[in-house]
Protein backbone atom coordinates (compact mmCIF):
# COMPACT_ATOMS: atom_id res chain seq x y z
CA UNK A 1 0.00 0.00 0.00
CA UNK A 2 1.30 3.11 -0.66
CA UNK A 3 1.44 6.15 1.95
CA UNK A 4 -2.02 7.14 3.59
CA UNK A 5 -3.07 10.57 2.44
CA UNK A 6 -6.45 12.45 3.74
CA UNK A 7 -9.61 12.94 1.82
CA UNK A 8 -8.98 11.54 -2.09
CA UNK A 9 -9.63 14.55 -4.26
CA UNK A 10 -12.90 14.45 -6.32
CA UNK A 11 -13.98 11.54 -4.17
CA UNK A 12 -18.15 11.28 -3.90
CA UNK A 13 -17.56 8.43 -1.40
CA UNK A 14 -17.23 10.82 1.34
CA UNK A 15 -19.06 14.01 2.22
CA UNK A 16 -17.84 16.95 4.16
CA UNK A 17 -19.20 18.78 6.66
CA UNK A 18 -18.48 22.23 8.74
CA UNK A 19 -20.48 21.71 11.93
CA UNK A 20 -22.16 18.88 14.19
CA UNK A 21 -25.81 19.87 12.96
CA UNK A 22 -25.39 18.97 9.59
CA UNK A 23 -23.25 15.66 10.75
CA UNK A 24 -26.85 14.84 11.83
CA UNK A 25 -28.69 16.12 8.75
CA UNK A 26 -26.79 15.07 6.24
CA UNK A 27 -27.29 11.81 4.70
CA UNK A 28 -25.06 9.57 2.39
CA UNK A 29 -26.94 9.75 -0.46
CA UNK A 30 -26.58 7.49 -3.55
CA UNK A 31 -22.72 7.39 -3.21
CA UNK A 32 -21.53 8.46 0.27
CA UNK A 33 -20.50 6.15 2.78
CA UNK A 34 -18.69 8.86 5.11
CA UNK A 35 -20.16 12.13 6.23
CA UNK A 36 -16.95 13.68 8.13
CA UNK A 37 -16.79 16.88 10.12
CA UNK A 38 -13.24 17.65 10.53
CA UNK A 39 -11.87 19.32 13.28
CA UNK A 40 -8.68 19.95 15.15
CA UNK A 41 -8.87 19.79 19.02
CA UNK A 42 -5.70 21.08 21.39
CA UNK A 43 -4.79 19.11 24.10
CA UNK A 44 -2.37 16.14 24.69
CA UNK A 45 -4.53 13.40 23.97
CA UNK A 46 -1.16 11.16 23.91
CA UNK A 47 -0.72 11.70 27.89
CA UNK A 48 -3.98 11.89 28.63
CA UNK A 49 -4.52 8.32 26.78
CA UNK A 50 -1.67 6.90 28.87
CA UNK A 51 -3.08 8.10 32.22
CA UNK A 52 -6.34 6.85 31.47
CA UNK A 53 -4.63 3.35 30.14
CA UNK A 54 -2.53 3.40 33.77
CA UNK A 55 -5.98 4.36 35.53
CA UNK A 56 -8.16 1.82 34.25
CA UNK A 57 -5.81 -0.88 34.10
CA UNK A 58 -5.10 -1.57 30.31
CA UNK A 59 -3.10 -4.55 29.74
CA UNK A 60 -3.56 -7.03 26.94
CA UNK A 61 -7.48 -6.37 26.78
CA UNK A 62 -9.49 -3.40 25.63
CA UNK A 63 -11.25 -1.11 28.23
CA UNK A 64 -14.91 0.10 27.23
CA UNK A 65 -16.37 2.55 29.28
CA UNK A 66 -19.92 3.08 28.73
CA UNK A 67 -22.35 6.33 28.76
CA UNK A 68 -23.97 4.45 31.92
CA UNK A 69 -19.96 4.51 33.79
CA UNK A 70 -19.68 7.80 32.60
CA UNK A 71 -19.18 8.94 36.18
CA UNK A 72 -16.03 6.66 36.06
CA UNK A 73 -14.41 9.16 33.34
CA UNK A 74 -15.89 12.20 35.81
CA UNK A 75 -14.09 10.82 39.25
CA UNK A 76 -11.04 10.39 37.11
CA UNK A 77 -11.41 14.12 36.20
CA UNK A 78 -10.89 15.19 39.70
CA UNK A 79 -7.60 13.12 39.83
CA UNK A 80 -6.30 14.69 37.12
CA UNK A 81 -4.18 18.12 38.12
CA UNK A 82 -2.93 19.47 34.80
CA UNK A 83 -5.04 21.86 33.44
CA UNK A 84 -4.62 20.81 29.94
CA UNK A 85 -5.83 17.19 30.67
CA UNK A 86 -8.81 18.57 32.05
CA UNK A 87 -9.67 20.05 29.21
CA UNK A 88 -8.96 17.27 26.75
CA UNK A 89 -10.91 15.03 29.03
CA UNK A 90 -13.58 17.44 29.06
CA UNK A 91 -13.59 17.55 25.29
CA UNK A 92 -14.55 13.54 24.95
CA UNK A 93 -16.84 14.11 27.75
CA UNK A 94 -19.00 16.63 25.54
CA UNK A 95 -18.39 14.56 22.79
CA UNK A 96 -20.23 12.06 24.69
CA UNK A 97 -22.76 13.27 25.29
CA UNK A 98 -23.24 14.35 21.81
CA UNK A 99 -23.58 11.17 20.49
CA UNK A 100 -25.94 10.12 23.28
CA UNK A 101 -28.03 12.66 22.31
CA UNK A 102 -27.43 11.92 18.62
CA UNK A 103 -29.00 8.43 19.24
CA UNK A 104 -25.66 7.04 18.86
CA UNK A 105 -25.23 4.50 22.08
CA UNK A 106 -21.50 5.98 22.76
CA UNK A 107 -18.60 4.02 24.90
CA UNK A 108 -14.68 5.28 25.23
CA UNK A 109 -12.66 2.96 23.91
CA UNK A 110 -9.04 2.77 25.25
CA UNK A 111 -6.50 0.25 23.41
CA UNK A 112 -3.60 -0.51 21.81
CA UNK A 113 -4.81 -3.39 19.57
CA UNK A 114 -8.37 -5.07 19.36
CA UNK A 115 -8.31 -8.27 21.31
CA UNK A 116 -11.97 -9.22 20.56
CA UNK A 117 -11.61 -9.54 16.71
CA UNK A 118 -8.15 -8.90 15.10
CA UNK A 119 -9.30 -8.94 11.77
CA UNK A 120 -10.45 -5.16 12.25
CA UNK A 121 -6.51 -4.50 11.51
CA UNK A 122 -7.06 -5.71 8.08
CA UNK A 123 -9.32 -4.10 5.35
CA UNK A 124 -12.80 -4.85 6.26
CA UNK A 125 -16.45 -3.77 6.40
CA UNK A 126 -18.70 -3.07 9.95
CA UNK A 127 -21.70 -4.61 11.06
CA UNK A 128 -22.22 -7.45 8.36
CA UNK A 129 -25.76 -8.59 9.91
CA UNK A 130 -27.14 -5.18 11.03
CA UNK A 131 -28.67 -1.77 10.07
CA UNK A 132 -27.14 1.28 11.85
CA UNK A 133 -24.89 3.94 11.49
CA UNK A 134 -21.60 4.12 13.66
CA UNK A 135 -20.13 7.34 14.67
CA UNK A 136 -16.73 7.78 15.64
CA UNK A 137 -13.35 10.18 16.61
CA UNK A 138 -10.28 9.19 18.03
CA UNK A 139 -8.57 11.63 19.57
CA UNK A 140 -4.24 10.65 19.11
CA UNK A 141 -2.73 8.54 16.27
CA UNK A 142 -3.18 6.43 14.28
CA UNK A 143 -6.65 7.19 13.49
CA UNK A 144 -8.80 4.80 10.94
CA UNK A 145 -7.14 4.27 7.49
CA UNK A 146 -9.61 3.59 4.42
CA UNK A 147 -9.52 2.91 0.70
CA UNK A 148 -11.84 4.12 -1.97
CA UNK A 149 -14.42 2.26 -3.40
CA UNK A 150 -13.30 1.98 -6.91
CA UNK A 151 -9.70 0.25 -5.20
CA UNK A 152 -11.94 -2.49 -3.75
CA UNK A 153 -12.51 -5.80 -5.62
CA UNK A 154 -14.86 -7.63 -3.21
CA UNK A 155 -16.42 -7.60 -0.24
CA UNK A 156 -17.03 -10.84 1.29
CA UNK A 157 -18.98 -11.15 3.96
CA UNK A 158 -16.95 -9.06 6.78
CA UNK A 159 -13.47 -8.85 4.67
CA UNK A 160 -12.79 -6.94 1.73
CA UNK A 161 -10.17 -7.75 -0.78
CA UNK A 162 -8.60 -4.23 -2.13
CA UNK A 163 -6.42 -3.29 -5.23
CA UNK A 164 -2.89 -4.35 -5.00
CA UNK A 165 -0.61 -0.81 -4.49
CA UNK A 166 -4.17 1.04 -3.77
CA UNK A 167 -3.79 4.10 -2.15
CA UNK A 168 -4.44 3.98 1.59
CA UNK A 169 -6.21 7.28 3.20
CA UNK A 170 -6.76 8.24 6.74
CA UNK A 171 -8.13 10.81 8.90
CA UNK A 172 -6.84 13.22 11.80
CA UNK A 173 -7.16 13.24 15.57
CA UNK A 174 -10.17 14.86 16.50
CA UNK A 175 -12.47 14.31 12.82
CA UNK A 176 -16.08 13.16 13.95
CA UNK A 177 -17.53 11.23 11.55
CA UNK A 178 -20.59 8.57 10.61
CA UNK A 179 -19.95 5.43 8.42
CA UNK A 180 -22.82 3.54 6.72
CA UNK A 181 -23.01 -0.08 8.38
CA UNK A 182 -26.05 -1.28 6.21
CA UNK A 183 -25.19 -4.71 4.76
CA UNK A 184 -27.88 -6.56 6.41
CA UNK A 185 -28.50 -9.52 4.39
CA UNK A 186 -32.12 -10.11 2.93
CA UNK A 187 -33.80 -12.85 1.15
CA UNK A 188 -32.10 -14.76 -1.44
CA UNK A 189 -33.71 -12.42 -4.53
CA UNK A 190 -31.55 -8.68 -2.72
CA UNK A 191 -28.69 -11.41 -1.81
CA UNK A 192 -28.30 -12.13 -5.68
CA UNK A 193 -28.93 -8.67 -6.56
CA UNK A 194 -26.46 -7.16 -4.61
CA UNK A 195 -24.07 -9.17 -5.93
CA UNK A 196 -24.93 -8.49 -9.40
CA UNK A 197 -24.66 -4.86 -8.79
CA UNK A 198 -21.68 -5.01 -6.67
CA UNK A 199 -23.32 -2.90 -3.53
CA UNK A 200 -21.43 -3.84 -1.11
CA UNK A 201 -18.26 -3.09 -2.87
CA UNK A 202 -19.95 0.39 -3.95
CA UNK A 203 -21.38 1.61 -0.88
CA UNK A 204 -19.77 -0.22 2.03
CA UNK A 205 -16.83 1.80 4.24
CA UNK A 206 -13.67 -0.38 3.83
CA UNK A 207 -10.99 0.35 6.75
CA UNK A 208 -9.22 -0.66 8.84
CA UNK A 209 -7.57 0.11 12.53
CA UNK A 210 -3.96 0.53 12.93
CA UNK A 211 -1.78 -1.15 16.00
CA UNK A 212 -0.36 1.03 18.18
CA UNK A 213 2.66 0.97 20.77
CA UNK A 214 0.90 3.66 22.60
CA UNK A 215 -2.56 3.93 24.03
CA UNK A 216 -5.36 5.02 21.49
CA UNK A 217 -8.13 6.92 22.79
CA UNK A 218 -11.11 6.88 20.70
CA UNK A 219 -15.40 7.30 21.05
CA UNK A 220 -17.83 5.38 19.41
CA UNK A 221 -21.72 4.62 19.11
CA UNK A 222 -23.61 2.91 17.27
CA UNK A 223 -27.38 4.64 16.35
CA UNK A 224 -29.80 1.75 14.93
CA UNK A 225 -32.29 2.32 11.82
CA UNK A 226 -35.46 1.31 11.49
CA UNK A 227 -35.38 -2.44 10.53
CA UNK A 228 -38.43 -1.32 7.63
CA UNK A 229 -35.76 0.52 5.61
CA UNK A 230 -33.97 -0.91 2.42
CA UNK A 231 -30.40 -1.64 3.34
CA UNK A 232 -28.70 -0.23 0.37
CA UNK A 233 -30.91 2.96 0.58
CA UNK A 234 -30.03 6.15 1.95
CA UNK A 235 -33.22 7.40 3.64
CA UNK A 236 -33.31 7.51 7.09
């Protein structure tokens, strides 16, 4: 692969946005399977990421802290004496509560590699067998690296097989941003035409996470759609 740039120029498969209102409004559309608000947040993430990895005990395994523990992430506040950790904690605590709010069920995520399915370091799709869309930011390095559409062969099932020497792309600490996670299979009639069409390699978000030496801090939630709606449509 060669070396990850930002947003591929000309590229309909993502949609930018300037503020967290139209994040909401804004829907994918017939080719969009991004809608990213970027942003750039100061603070040291990095340290802040390390204390929280030392406070909460990471090891080998992931720590997931919940919107119901979010007191856990407000006691840790009060240990924390650096003004400028304050603040960047305060930052994913808003951002929290955005997605909450958003409909977007959201947990903090601290790790340095996933332990639950490893594959999510390789090129793959989200959320094979459901309808929803996932919102996410991490706030240090490496953030979520993706491809373009038109570099991916074939999606198959949760893996996706990409162009030999395709570009890889990434975005920045701090970027909010939803994915579309609509492959939900249907009856054998949308199974065959989706594969005639090719809509999972057209619409689907193929990425991937990086490993880290250091802790990564990120946020995610997952809102559902209403199990009535088409999967390959963009309505909402």
């Amino acid at each position: 692969m060669q070396e990850k740039n930002y947003i591929p120029a000309g590229y309909e498969g993502i949609k930018v946005v300037s503020d967290l209102c139209a994040l909401l409004q804004t829907d994918f559309g017939a080719f969009a399977n991004v809608i990213l608000y970027p942003r750039r947040l100061r603070g040291d993430f990095d340290t802040l990421a390390e204390r929280m990895a030392a406070h909460f005990g990471l090891e080998e395994e992931e720590i997931f802290i919940k919107y119901a523990d979010k007191h856990k992430l407000e006691a840790f506040r009060e240990d924390l004496e650096e003004g400028p950790l304050r603040a960047a904690l305060d930052i994913v605590l808003t951002d929290m509560e955005f997605f909450h709010h958003s409909g977007a069920r959201p947990h903090v995520r601290i790790l340095k590699t996933y332990t639950e399915d490893a594959t999510t370091h390789d090129f793959h799709v989200d959320g094979v067998m459901r309808n929803f869309d996932r919102f996410m930011t991490c706030y240090n390095n490496p953030v979520t690296e993706y491809v373009r559409n038109e570099d991916v062969l074939r999606v198959q099932g949760h893996k996706a097989i990409c162009k030999e020497g395709a570009p890889v792309f990434a975005f920045r600490p701090g970027d909010i941003w939803k994915q579309r996670v609509r492959n939900k299979t249907g009856g054998i009639f949308a199974k065959l035409l989706r594969k005639l069409l090719s809509t999972d390699r057209r619409r689907a978000f193929v990425h991937r996470a990086a490993k880290s030496d250091q802790p990564r801090l990120i946020l995610v939630g997952d809102r559902r759609l209403r199990d009535s709606l088409p999967p390959e449509t963009g309505i909402k």
